[in-house]
N, C-alpha and C. Protein backbone atom coordinates (compact mmCIF):
# COMPACT_ATOMS: atom_id res chain seq x y z
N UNK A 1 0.82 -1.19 0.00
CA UNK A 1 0.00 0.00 0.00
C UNK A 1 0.86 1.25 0.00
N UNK A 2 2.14 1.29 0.57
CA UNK A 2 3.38 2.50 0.97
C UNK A 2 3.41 2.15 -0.37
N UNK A 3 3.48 1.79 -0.97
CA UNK A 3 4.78 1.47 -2.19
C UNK A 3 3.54 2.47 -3.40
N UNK A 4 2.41 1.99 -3.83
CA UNK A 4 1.47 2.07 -4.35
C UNK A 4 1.15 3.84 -4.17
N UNK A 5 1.13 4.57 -2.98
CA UNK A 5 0.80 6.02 -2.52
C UNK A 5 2.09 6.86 -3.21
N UNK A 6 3.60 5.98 -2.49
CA UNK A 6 4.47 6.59 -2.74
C UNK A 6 4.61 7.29 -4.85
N UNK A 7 4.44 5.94 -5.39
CA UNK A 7 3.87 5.83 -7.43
C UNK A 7 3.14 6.76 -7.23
N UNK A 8 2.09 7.37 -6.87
CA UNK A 8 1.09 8.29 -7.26
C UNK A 8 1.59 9.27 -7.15
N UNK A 9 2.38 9.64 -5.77
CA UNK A 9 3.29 11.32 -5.54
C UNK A 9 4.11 11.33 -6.47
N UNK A 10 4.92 10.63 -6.79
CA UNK A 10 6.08 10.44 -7.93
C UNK A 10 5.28 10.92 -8.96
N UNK A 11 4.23 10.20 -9.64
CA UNK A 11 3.63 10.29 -10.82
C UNK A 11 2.94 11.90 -10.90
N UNK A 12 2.24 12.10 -10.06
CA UNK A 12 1.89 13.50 -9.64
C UNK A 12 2.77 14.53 -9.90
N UNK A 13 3.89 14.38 -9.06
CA UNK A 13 5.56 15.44 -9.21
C UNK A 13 5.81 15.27 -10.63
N UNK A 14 5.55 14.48 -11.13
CA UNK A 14 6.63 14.62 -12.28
C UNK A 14 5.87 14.96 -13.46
N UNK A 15 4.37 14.70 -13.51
CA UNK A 15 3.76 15.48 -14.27
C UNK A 15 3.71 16.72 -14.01
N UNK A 16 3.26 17.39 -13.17
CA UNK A 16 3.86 19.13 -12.54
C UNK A 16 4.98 19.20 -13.05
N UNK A 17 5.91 18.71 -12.69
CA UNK A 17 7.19 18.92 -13.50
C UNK A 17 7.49 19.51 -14.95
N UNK A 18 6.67 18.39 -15.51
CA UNK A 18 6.79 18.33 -16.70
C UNK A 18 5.49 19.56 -17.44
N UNK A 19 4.84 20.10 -16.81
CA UNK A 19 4.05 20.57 -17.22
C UNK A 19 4.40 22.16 -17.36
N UNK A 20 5.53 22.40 -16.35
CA UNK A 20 5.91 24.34 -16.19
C UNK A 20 6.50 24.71 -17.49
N UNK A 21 7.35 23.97 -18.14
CA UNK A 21 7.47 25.07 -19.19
C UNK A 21 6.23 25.61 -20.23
N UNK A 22 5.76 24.32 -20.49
CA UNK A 22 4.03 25.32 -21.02
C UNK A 22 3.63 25.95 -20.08
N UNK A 23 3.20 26.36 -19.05
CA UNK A 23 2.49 27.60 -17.83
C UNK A 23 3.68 28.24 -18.72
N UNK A 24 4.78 28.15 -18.49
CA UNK A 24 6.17 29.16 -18.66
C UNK A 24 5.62 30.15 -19.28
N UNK A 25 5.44 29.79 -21.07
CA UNK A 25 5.35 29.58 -22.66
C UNK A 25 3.96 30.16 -22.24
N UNK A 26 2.88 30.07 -21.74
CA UNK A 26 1.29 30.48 -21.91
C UNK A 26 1.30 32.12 -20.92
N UNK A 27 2.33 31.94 -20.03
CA UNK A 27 2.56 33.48 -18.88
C UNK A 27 3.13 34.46 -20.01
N UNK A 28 3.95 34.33 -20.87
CA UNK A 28 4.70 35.53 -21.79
C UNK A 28 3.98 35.46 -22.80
N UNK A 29 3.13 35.11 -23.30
CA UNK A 29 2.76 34.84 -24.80
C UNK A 29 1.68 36.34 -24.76
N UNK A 30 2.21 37.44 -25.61
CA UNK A 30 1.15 38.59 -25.99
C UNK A 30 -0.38 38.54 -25.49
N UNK A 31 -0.66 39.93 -25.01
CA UNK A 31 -2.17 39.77 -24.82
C UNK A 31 -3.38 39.75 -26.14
N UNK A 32 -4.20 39.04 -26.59
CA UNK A 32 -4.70 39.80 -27.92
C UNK A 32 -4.74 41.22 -27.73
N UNK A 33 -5.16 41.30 -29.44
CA UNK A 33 -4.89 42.91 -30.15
C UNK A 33 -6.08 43.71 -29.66
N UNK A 34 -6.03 44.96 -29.24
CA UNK A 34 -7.04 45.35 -28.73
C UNK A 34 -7.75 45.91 -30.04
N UNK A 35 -9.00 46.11 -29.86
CA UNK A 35 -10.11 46.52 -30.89
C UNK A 35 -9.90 48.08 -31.34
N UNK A 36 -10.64 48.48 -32.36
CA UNK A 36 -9.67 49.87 -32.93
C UNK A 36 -10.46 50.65 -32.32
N UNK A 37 -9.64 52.03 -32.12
CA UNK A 37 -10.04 52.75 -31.45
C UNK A 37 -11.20 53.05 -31.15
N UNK A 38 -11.51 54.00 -30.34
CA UNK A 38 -13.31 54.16 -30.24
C UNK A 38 -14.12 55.55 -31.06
N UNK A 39 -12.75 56.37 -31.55
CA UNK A 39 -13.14 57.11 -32.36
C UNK A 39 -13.76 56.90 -33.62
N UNK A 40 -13.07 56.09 -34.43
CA UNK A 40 -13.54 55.02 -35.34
C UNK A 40 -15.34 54.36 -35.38
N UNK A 41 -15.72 54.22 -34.37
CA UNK A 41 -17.35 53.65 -34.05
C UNK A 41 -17.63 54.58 -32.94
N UNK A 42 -18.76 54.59 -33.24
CA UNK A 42 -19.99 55.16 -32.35
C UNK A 42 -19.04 56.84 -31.90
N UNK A 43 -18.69 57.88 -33.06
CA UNK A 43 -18.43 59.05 -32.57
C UNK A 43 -19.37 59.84 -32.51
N UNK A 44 -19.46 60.57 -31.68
CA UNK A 44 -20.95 61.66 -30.83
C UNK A 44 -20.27 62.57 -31.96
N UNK A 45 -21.26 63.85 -31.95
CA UNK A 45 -21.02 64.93 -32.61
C UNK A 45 -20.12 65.79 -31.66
N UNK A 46 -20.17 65.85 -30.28
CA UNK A 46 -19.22 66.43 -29.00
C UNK A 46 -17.86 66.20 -29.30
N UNK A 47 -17.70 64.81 -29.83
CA UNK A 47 -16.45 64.18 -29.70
C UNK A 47 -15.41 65.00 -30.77
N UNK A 48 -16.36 65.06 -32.17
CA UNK A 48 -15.79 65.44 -33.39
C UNK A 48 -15.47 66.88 -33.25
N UNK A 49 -16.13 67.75 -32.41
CA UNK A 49 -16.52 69.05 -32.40
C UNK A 49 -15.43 69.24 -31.46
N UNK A 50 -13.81 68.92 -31.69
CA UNK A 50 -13.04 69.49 -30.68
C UNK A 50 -12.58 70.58 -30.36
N UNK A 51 -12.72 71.73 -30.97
CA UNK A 51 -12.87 73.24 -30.66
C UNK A 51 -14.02 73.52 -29.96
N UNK A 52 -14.89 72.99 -30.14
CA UNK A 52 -16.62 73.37 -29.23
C UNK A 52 -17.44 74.24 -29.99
N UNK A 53 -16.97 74.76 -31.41
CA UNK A 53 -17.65 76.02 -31.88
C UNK A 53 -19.20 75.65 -32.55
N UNK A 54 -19.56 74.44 -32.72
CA UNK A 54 -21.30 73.85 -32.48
C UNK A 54 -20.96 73.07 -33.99
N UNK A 55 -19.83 73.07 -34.72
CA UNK A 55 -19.90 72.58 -36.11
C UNK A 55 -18.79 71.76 -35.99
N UNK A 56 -18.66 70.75 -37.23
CA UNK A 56 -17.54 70.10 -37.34
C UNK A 56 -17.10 70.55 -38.60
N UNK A 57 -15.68 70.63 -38.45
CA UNK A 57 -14.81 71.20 -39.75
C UNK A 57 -14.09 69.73 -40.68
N UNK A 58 -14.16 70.22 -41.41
CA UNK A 58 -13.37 69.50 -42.15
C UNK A 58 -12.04 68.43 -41.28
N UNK A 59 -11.50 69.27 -41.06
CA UNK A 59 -9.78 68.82 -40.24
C UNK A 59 -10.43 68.05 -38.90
N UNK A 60 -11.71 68.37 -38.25
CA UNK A 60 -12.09 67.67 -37.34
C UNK A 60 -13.10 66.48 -37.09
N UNK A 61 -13.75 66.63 -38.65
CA UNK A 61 -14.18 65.22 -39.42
C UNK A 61 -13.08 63.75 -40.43
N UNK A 62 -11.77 64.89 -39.95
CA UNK A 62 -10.90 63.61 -40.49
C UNK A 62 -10.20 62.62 -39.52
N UNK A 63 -10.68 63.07 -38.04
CA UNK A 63 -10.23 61.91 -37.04
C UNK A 63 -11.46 60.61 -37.03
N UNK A 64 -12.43 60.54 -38.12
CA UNK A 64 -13.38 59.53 -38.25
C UNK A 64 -13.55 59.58 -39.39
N UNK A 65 -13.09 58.23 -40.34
CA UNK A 65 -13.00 58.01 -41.70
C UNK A 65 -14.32 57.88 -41.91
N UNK A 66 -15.18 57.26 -41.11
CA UNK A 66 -16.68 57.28 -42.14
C UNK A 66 -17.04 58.40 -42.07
N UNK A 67 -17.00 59.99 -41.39
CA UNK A 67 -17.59 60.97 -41.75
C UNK A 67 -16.74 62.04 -42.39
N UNK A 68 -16.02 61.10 -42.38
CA UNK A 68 -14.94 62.22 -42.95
C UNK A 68 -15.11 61.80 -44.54
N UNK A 69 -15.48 60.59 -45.05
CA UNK A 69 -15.60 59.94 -46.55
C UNK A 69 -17.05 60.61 -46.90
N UNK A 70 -18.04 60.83 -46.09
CA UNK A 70 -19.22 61.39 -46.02
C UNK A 70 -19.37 62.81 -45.87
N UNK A 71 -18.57 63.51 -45.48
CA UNK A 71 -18.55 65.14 -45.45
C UNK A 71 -19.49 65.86 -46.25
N UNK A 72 -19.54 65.36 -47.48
CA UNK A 72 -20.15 66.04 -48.25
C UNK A 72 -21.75 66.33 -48.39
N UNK A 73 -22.28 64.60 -47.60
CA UNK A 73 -23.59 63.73 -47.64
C UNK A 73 -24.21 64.95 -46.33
N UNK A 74 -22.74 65.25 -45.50
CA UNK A 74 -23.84 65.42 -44.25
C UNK A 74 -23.66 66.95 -43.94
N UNK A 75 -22.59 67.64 -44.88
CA UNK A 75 -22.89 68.96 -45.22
C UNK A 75 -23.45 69.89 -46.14
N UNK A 76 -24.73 69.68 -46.05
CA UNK A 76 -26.12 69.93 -47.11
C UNK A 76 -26.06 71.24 -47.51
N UNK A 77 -25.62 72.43 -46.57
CA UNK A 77 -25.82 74.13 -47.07
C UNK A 77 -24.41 74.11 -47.91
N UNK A 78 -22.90 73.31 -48.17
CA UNK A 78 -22.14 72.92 -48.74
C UNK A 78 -20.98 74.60 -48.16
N UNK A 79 -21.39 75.04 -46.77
CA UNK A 79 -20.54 75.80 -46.47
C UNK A 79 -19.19 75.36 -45.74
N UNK A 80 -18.88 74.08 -45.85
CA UNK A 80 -17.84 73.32 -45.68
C UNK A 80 -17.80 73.11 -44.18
N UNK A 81 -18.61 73.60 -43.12
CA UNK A 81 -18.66 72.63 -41.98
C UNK A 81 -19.89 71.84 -41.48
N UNK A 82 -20.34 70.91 -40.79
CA UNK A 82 -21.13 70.11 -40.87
C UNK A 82 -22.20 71.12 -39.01
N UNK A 83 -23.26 71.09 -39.28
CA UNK A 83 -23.95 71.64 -37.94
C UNK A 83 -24.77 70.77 -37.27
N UNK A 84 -24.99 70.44 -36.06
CA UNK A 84 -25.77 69.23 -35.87
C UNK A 84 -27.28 69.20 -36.52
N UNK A 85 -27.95 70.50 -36.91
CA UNK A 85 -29.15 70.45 -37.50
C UNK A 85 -29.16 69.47 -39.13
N UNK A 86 -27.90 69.60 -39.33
CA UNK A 86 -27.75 69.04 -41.17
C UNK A 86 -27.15 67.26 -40.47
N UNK A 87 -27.03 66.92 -39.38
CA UNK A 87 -26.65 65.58 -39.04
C UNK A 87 -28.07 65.01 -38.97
N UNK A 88 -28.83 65.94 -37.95
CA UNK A 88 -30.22 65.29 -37.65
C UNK A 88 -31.19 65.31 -39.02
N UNK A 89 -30.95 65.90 -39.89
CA UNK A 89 -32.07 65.96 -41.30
C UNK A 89 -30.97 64.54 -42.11
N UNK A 90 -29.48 65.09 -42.28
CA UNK A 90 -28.85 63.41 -43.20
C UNK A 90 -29.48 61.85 -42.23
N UNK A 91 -29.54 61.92 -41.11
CA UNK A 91 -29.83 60.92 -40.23
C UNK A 91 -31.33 60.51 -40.40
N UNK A 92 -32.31 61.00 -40.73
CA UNK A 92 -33.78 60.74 -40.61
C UNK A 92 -34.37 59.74 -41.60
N UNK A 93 -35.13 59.08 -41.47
CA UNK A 93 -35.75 58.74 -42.09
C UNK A 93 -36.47 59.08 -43.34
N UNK A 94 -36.39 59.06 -44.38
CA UNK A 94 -37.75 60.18 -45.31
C UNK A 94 -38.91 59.89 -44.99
N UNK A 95 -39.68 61.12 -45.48
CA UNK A 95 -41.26 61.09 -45.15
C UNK A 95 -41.80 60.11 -45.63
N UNK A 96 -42.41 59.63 -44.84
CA UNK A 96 -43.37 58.29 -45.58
C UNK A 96 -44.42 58.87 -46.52
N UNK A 97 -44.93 57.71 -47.05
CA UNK A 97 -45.80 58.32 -48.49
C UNK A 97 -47.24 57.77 -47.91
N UNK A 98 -47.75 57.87 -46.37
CA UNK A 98 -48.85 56.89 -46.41
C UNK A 98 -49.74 58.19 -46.48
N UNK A 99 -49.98 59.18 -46.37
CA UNK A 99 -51.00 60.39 -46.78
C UNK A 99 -51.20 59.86 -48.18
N UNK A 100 -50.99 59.18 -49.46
CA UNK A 100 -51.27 59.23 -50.50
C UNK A 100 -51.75 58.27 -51.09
């Protein structure tokens, strides 16, 4: 029965043993890549508007490639900055046609 307990600790130890250089190898291995920035998705009009002057400019629609590729879509009076009134009319829905 000694002999039999003693095989199991042995067998036990030496798998632990044998097992640290993978823990080793899995402790250093890079964290994944983190996701892209947050400017990139879901930017507020606050965010873009980093001067505060109520519009987005050009130079401050180019820290977000989709509105910055869109500039044009969502600056409707075409006075080259974007106002949140011309975000909320590009953003809407069109009028439905059920009056007709």
């Amino acid at each position: 029965m000694k002999a039999t307990t003693t095989r199991a600790r042995l067998l036990i130890a030496g798998s632990a043993a044998a097992l640290l250089p993978f823990a080793a190898a899995w402790a250093q291995s890079p964290p994944p890549a983190e996701p892209p920035a947050s400017s990139e998705k879901g930017a507020t009009f606050e965010s873009l508007d980093t001067d505060g002057d109520g519009r987005i400019s050009k130079t401050e629609a180019a820290a977000n490639s989709g509105v910055s590729s869109q500039f044009s879509r969502y600056d409707q009076n075409g006075d080259g900055y974007i106002e949140r009134s011309e975000v909320n009319a590009a953003n809407s829905p069109p009028p439905s046609d059920a009056g007709k």
